[in-house]
N, C-alpha and C. Protein backbone atom coordinates (compact mmCIF):
# COMPACT_ATOMS: atom_id res chain seq x y z
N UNK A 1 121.73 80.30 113.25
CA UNK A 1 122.73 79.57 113.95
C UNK A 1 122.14 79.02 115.24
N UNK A 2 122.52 78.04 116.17
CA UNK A 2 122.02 77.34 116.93
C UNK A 2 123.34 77.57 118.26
N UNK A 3 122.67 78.11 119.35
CA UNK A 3 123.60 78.68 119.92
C UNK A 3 123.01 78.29 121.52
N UNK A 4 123.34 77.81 122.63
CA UNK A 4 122.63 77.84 123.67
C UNK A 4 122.41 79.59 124.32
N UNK A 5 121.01 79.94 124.08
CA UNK A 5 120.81 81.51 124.47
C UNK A 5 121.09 81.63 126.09
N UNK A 6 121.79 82.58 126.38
CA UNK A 6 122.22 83.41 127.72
C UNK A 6 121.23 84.06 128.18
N UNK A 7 121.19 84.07 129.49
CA UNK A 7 120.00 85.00 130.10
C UNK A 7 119.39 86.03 129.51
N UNK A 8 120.13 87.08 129.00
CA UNK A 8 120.07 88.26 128.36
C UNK A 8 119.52 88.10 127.39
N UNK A 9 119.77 86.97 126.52
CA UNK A 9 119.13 86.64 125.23
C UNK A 9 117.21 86.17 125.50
N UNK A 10 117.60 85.14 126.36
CA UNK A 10 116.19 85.03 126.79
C UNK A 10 115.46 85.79 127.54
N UNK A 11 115.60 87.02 127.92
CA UNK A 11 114.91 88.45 128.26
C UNK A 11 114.70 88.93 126.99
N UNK A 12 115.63 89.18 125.99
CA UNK A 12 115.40 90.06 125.03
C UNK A 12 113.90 88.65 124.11
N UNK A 13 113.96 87.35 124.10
CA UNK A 13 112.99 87.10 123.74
C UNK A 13 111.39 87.05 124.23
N UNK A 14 111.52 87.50 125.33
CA UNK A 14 110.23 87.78 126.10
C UNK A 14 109.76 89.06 125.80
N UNK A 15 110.21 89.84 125.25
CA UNK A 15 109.87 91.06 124.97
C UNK A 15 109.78 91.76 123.26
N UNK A 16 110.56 90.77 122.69
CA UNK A 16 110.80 90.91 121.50
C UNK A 16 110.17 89.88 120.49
N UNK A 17 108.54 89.41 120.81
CA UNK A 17 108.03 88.54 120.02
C UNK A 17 107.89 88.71 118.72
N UNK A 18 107.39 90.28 119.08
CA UNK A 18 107.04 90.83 117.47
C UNK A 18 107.36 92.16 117.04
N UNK A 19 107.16 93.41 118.23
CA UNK A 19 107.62 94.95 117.69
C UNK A 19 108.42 95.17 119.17
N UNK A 20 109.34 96.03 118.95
CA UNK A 20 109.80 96.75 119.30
C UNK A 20 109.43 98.26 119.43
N UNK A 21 108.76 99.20 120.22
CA UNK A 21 108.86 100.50 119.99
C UNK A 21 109.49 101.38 120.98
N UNK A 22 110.32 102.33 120.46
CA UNK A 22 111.03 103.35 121.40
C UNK A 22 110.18 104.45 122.27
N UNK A 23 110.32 105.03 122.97
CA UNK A 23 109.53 106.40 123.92
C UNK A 23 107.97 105.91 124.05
N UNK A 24 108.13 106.22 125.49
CA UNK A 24 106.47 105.56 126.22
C UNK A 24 105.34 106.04 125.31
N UNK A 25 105.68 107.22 124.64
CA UNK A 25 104.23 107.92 124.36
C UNK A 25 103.73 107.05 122.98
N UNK A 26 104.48 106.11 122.38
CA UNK A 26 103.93 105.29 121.40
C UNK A 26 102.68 104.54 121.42
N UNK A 27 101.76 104.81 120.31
CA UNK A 27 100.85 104.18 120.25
C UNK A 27 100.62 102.72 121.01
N UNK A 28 99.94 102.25 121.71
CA UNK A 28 99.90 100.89 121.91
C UNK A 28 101.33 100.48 123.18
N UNK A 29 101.64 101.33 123.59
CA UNK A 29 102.19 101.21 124.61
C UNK A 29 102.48 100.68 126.12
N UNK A 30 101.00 101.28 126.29
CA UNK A 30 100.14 101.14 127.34
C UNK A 30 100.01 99.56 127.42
N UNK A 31 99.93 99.18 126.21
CA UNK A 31 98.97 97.93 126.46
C UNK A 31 100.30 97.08 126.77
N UNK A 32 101.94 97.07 126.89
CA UNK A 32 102.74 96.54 126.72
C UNK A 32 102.58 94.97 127.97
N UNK A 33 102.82 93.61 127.52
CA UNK A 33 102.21 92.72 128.77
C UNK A 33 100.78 92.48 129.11
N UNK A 34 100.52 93.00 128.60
CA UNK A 34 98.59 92.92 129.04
C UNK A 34 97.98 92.00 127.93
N UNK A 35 98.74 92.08 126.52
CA UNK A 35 98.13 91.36 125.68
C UNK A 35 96.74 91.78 124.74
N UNK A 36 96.11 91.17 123.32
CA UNK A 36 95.08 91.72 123.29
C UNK A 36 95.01 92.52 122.30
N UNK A 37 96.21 93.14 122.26
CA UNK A 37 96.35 94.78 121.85
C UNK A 37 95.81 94.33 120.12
N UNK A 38 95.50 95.20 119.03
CA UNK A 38 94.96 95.28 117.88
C UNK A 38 95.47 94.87 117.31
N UNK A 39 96.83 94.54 117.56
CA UNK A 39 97.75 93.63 116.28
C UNK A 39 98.36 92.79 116.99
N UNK A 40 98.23 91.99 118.19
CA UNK A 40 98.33 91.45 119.45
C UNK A 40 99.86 90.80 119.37
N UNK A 41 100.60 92.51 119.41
CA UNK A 41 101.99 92.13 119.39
C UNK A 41 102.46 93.23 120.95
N UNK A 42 103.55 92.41 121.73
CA UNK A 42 103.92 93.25 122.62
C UNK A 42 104.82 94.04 122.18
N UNK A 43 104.99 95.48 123.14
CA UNK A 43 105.14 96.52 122.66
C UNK A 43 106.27 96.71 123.52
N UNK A 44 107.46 97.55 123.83
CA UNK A 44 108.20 97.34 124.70
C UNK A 44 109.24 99.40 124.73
N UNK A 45 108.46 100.00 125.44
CA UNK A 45 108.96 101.39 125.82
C UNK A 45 109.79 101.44 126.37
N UNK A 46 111.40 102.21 125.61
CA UNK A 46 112.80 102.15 125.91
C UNK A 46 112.73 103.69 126.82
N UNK A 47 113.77 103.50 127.63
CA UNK A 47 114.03 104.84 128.50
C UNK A 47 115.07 105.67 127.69
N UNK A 48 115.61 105.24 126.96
CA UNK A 48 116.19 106.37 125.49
C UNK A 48 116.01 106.05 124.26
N UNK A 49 115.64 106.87 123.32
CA UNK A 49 115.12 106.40 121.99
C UNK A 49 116.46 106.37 121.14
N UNK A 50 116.52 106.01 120.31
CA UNK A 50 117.65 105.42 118.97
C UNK A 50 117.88 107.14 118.76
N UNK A 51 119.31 107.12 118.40
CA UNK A 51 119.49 108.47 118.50
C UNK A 51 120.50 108.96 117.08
N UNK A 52 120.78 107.69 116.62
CA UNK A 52 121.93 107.73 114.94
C UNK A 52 121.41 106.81 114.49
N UNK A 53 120.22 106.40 113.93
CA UNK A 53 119.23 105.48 112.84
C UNK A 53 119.69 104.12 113.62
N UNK A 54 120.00 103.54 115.14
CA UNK A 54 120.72 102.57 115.13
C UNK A 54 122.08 101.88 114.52
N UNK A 55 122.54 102.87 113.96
CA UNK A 55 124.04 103.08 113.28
C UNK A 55 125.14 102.09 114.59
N UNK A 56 125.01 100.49 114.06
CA UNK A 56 126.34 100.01 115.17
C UNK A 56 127.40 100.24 115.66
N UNK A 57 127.81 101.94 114.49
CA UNK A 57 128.88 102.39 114.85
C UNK A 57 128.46 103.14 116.34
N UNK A 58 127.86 103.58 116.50
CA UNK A 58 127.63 104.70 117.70
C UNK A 58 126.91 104.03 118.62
N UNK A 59 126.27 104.64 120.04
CA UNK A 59 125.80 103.79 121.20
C UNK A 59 124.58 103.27 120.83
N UNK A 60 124.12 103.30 119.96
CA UNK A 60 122.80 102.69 119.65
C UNK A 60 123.03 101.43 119.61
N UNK A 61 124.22 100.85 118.98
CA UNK A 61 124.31 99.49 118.71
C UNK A 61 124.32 98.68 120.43
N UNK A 62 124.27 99.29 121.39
CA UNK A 62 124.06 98.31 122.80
C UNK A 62 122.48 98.05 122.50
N UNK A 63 121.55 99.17 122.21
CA UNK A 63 120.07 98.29 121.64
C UNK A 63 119.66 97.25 121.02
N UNK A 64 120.70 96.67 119.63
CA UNK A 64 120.77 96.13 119.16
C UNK A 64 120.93 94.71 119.39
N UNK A 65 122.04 94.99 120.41
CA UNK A 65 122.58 93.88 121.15
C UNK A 65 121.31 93.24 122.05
N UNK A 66 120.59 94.16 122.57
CA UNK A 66 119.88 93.87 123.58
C UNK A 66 118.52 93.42 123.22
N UNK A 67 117.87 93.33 121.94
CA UNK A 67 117.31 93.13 121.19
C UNK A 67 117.55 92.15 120.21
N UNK A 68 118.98 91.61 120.25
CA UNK A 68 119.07 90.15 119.83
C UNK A 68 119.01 90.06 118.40
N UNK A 69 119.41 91.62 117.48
CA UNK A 69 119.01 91.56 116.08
C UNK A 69 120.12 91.11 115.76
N UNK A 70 121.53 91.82 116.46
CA UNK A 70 122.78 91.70 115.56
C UNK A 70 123.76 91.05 116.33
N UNK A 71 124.83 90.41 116.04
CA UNK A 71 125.54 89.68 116.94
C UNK A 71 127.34 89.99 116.80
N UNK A 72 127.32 89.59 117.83
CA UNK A 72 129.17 89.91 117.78
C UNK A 72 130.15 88.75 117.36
N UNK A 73 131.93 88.90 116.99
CA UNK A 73 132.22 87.53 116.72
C UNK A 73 132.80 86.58 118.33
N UNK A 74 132.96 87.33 119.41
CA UNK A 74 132.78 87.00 120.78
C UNK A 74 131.75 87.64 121.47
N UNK A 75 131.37 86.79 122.78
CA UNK A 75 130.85 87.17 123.37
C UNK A 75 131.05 87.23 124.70
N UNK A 76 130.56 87.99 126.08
CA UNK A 76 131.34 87.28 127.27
C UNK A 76 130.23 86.74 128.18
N UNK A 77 130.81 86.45 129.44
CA UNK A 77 130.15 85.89 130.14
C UNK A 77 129.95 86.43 131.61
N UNK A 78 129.59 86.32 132.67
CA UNK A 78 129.27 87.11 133.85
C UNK A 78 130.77 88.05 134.35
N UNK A 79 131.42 87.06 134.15
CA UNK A 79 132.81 87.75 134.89
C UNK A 79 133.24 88.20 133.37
N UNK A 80 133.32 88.71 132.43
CA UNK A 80 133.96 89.44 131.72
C UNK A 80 134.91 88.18 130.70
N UNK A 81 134.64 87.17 130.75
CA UNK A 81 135.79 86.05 130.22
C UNK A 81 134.74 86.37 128.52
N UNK A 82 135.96 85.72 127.48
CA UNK A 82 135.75 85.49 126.06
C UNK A 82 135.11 84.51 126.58
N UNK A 83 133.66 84.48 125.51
CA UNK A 83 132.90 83.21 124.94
C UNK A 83 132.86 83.47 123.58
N UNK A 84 132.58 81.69 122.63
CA UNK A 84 132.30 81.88 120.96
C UNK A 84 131.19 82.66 120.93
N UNK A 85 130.93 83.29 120.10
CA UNK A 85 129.91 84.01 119.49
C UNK A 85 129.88 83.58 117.72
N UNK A 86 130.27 84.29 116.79
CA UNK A 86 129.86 84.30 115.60
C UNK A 86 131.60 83.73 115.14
N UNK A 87 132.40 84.07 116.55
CA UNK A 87 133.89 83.23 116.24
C UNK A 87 134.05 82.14 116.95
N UNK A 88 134.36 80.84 116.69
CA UNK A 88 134.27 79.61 117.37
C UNK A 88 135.43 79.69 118.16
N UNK A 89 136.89 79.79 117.71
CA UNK A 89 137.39 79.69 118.82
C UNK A 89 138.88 80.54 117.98
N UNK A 90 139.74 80.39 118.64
CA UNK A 90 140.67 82.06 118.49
C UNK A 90 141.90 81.78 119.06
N UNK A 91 143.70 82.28 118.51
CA UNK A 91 144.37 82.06 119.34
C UNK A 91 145.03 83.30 118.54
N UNK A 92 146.59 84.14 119.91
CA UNK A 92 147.03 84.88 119.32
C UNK A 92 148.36 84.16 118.74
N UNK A 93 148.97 84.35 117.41
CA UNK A 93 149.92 84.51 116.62
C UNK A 93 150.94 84.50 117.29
N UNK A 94 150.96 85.72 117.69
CA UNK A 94 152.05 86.60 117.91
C UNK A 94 151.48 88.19 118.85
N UNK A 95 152.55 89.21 119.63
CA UNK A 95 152.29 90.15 120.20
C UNK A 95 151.22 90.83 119.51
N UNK A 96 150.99 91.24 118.24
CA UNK A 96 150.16 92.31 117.46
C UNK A 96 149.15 91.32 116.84
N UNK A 97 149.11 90.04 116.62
CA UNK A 97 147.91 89.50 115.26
C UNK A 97 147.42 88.00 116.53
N UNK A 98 145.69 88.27 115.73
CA UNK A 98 145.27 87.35 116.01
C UNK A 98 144.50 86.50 115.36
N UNK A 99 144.07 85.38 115.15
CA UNK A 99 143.52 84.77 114.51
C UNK A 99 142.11 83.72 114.67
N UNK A 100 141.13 84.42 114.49
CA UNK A 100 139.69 84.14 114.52
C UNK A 100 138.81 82.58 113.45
N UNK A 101 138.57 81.95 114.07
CA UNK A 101 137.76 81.13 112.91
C UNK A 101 136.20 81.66 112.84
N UNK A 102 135.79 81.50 112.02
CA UNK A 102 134.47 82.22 111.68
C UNK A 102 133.18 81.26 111.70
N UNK A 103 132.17 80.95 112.48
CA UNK A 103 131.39 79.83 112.43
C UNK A 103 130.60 79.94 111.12
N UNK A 104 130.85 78.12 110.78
CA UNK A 104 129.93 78.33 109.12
C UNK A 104 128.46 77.98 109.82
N UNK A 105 127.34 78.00 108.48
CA UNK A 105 126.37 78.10 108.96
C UNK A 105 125.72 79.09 109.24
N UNK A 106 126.17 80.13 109.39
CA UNK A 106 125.64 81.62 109.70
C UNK A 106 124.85 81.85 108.39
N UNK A 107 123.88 82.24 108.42
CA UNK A 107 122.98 83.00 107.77
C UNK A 107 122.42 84.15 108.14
N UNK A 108 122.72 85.87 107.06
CA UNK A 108 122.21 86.94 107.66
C UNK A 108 121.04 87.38 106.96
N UNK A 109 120.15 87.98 107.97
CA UNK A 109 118.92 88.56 107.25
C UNK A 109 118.70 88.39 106.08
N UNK A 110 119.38 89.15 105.20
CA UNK A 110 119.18 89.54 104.30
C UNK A 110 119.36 88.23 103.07
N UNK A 111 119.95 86.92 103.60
CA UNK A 111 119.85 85.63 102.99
C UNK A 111 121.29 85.27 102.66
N UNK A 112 122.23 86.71 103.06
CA UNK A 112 123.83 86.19 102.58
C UNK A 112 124.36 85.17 103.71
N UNK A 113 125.31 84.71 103.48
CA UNK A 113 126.40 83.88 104.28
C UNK A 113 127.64 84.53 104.93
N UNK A 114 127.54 84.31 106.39
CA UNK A 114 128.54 85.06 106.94
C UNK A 114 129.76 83.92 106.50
N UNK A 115 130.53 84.54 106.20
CA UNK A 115 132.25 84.68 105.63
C UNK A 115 133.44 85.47 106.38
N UNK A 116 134.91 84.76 106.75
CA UNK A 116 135.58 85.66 106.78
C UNK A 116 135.34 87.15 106.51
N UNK A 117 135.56 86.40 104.90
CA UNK A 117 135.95 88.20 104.10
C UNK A 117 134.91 88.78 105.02
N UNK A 118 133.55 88.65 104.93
CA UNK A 118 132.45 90.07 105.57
C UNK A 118 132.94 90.31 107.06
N UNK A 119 132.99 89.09 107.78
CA UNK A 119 133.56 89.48 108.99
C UNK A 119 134.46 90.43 109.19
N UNK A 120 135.66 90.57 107.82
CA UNK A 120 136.92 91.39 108.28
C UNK A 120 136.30 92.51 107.54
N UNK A 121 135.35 92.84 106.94
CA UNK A 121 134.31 93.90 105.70
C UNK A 121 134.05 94.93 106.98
N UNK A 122 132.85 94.14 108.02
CA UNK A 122 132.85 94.91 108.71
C UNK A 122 133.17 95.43 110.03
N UNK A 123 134.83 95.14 110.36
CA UNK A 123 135.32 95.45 111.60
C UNK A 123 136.19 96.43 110.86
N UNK A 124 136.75 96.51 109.26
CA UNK A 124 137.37 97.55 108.50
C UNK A 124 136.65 98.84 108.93
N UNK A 125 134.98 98.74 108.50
CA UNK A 125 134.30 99.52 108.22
C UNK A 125 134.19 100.56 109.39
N UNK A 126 134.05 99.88 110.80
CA UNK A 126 134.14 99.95 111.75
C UNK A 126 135.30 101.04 112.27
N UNK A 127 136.85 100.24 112.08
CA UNK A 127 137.58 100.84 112.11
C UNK A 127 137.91 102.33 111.17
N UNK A 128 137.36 102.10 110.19
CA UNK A 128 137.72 103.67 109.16
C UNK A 128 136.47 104.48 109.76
N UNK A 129 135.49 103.98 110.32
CA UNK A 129 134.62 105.07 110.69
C UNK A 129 135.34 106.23 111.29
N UNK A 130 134.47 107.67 110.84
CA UNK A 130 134.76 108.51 111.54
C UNK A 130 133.97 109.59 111.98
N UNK A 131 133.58 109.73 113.02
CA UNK A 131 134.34 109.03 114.31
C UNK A 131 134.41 108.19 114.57
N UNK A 132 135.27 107.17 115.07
CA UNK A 132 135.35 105.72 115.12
C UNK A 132 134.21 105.17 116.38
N UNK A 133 134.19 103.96 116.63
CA UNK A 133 133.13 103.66 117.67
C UNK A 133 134.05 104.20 118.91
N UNK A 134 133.30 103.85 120.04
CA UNK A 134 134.09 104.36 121.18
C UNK A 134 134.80 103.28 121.56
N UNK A 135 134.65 101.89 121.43
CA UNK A 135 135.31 100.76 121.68
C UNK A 135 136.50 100.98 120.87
N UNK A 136 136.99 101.80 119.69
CA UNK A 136 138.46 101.49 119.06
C UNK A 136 138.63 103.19 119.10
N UNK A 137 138.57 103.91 119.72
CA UNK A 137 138.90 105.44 120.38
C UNK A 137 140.23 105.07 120.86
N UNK A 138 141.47 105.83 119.89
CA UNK A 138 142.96 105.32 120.18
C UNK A 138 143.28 104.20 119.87
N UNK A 139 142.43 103.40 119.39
CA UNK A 139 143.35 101.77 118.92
C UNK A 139 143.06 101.78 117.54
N UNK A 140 144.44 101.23 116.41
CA UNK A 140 144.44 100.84 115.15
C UNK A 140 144.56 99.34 115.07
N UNK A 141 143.52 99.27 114.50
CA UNK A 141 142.78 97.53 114.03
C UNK A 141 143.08 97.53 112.63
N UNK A 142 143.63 96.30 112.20
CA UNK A 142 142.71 96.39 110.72
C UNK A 142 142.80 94.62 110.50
N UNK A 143 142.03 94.19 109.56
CA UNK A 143 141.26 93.10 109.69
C UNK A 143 141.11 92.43 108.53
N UNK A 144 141.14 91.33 107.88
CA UNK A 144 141.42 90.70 107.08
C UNK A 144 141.35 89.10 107.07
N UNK A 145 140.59 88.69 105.49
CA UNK A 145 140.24 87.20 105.71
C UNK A 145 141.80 86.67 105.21
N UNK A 146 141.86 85.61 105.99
CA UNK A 146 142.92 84.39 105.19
C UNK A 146 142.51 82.96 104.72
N UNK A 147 141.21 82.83 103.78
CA UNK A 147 140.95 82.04 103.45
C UNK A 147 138.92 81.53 104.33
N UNK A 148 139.16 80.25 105.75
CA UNK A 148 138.19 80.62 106.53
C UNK A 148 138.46 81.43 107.63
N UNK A 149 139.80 81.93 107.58
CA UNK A 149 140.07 82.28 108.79
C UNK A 149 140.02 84.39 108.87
N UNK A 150 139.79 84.36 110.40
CA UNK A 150 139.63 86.28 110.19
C UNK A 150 140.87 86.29 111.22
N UNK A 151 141.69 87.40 110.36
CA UNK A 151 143.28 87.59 110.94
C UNK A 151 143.31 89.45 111.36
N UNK A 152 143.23 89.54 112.89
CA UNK A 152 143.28 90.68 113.45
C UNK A 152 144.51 91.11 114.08
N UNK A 153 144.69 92.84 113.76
CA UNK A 153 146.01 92.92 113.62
C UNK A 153 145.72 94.29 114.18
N UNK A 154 146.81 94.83 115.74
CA UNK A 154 146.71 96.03 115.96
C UNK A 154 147.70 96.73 116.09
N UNK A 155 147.52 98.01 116.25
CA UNK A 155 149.09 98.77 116.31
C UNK A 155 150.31 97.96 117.09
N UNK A 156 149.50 98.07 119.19
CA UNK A 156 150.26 97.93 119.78
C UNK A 156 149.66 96.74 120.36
N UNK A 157 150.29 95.89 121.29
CA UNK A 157 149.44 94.34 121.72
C UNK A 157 148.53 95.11 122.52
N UNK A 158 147.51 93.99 122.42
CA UNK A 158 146.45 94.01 122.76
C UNK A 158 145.71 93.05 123.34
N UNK A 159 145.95 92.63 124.59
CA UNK A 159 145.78 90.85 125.55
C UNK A 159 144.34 91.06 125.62
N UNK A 160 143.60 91.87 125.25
CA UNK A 160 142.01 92.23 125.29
C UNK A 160 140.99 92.36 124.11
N UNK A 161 142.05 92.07 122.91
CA UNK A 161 141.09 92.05 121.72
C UNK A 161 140.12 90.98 121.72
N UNK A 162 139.81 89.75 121.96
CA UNK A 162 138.99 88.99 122.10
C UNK A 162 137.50 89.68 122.89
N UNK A 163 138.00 90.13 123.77
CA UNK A 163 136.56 91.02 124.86
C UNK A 163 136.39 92.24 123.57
N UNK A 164 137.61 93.25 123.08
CA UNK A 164 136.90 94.26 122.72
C UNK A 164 136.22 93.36 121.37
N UNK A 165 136.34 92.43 120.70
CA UNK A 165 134.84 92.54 119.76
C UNK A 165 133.91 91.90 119.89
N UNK A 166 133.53 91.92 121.73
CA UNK A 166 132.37 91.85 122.09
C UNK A 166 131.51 92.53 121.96
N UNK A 167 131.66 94.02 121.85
CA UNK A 167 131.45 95.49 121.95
C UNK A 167 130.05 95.40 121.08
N UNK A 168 129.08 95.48 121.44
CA UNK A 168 127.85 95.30 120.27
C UNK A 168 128.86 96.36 118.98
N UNK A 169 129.39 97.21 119.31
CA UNK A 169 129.64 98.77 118.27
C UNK A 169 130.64 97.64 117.04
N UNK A 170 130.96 96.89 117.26
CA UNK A 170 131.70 95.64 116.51
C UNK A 170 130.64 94.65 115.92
N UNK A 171 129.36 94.43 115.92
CA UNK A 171 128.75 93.72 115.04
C UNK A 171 129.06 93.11 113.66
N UNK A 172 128.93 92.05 113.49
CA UNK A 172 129.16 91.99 111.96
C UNK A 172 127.78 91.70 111.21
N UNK A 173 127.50 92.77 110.01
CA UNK A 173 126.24 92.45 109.69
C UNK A 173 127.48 92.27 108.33
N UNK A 174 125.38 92.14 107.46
CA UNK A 174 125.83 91.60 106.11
C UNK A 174 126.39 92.68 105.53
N UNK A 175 127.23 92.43 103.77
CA UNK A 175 127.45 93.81 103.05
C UNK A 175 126.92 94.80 102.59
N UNK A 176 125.31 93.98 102.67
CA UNK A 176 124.33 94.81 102.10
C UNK A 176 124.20 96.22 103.66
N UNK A 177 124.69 96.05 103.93
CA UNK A 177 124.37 97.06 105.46
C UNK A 177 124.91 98.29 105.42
N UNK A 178 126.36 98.34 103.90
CA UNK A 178 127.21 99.38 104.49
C UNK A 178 127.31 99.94 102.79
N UNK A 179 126.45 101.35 103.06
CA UNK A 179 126.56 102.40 101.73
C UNK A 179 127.78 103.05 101.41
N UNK A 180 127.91 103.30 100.31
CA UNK A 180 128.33 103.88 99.27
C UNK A 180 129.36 104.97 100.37
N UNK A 181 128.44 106.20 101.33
CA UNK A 181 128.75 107.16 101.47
C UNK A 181 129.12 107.14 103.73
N UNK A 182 129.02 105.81 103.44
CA UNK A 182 129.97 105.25 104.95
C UNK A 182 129.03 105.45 106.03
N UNK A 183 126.93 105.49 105.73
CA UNK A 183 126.38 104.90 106.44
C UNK A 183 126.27 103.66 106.33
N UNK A 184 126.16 102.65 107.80
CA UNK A 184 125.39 101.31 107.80
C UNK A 184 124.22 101.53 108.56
N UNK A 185 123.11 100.96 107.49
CA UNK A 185 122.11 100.29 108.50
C UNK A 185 121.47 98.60 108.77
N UNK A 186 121.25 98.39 109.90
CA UNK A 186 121.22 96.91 110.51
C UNK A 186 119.78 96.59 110.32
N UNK A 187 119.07 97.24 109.11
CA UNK A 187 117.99 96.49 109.07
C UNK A 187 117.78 95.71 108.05
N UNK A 188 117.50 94.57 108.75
CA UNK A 188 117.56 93.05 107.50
C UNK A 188 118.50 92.69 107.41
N UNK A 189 119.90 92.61 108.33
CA UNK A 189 121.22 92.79 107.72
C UNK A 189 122.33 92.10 109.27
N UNK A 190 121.47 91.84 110.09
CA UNK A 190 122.33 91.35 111.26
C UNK A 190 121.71 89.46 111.56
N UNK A 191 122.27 88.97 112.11
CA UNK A 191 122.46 87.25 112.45
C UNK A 191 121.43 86.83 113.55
N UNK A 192 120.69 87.51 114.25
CA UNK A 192 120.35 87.58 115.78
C UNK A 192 119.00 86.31 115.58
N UNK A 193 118.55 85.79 116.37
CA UNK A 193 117.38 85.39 116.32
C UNK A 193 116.44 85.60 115.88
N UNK A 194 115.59 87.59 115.96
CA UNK A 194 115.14 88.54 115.80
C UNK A 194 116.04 89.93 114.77
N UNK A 195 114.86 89.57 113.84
CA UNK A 195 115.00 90.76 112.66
C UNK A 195 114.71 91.95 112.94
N UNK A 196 115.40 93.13 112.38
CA UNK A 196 115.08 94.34 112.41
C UNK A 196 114.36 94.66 111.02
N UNK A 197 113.00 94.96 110.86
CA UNK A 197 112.55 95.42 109.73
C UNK A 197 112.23 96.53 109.54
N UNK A 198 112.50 97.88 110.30
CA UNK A 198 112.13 99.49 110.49
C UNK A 198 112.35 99.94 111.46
N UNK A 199 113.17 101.09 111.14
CA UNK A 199 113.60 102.28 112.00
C UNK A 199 112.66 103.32 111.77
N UNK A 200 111.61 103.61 112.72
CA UNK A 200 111.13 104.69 112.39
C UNK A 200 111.85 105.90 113.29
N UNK A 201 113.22 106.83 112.53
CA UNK A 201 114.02 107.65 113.12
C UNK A 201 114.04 107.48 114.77
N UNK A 202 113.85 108.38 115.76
CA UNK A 202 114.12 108.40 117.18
C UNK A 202 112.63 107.72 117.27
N UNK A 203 111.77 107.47 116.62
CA UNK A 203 110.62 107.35 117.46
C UNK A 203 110.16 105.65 117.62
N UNK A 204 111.22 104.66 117.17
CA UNK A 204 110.54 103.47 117.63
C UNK A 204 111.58 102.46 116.10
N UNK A 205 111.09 101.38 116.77
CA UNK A 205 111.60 100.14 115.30
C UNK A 205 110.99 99.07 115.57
N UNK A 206 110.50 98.54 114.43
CA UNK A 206 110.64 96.93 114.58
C UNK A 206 110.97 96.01 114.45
């Protein structure tokens, strides 16, 4: 997708040419910025390592975000305001439902087409998690395509749903992301500029 990148985005591409690795003591570390290095990719040592396989349900997914693999269907901006992200533009219904358009054109990793339906696939998924992310801790979502459109619906109103699925923990990856037994993983499987191709457990990814 073709998106004008935000500061944040263009940090995460200065650092994210080619690997990613977690905890200083990683091979090739040292050399991070200096250049050179044996596979002359920069290297980039996180001050906490991935701690649930990068699971978007849990805090790992702010890495994600920050790393530019996976994307949200808003996004915000310095002061906290809704910007489009992976949703072009959005109005509410009514007190409880809202209604999302979904930008076409999206292509995920893994070669599928972002869609409604997946969009509302995985904010469901999201929501039935359990434990749920910490962004929907006390709030009932549930989510659903109407054709191109993604139709969000919560218990009680909610004048802030647009910001909360900014939440990296709200990603929408592809279907291929979400098993059988209610893990997801985001590798090969999120929209970002930058692919995730390996989790090596707490100790690094690329």
């Amino acid at each position: 997708m073709i998106r004008t990148p935000r500061p944040s985005h263009l940090a995460a591409a200065a650092v994210l040419l080619a690997s990613v690795t977690a905890c200083g003591g990683a091979p090739g570390a040292q050399d991070a910025g200096g250049g050179g290095g044996a596979d002359d990719r920069i290297r980039l040592a996180m001050l906490q390592p991935p701690r649930s396989g990068l699971s978007p349900l849990s805090d790992d997914a702010f890495k994600l975000s920050r790393w530019s693999t996976a994307e949200t269907l808003v996004t915000l901006d310095d002061e906290g305001g809704a910007l489009p992200g992976l949703a072009t533009s959005w109005e509410q219904a009514d007190d409880l439902t809202w209604r999302f358009a979904v930008r076409d054109g999206v292509t995920f990793h893994d070669g599928t087409e972002l869609t409604a339906e997946q969009a509302a696939a995985s904010l469901t998924a999201a929501a039935e998690a359990s434990p749920p992310p910490r962004i929907l801790d006390g709030v009932t979502l549930t989510a659903e395509a109407d054709g191109d459109t993604l139709v969000v619906t919560t218990g009680e109103p909610d004048p802030l749903v647009p910001q909360r699925l900014s939440s990296p923990q709200l990603a929408v990856l592809a279907a291929s992301a979400y098993a059988p037994d209610g893990t997801v993983s985001p590798v090969g499987t999120g929209t970002g500029p930058y692919e995730l191709t390996e989790v090596a457990g707490t100790a690094g990814a690329t």
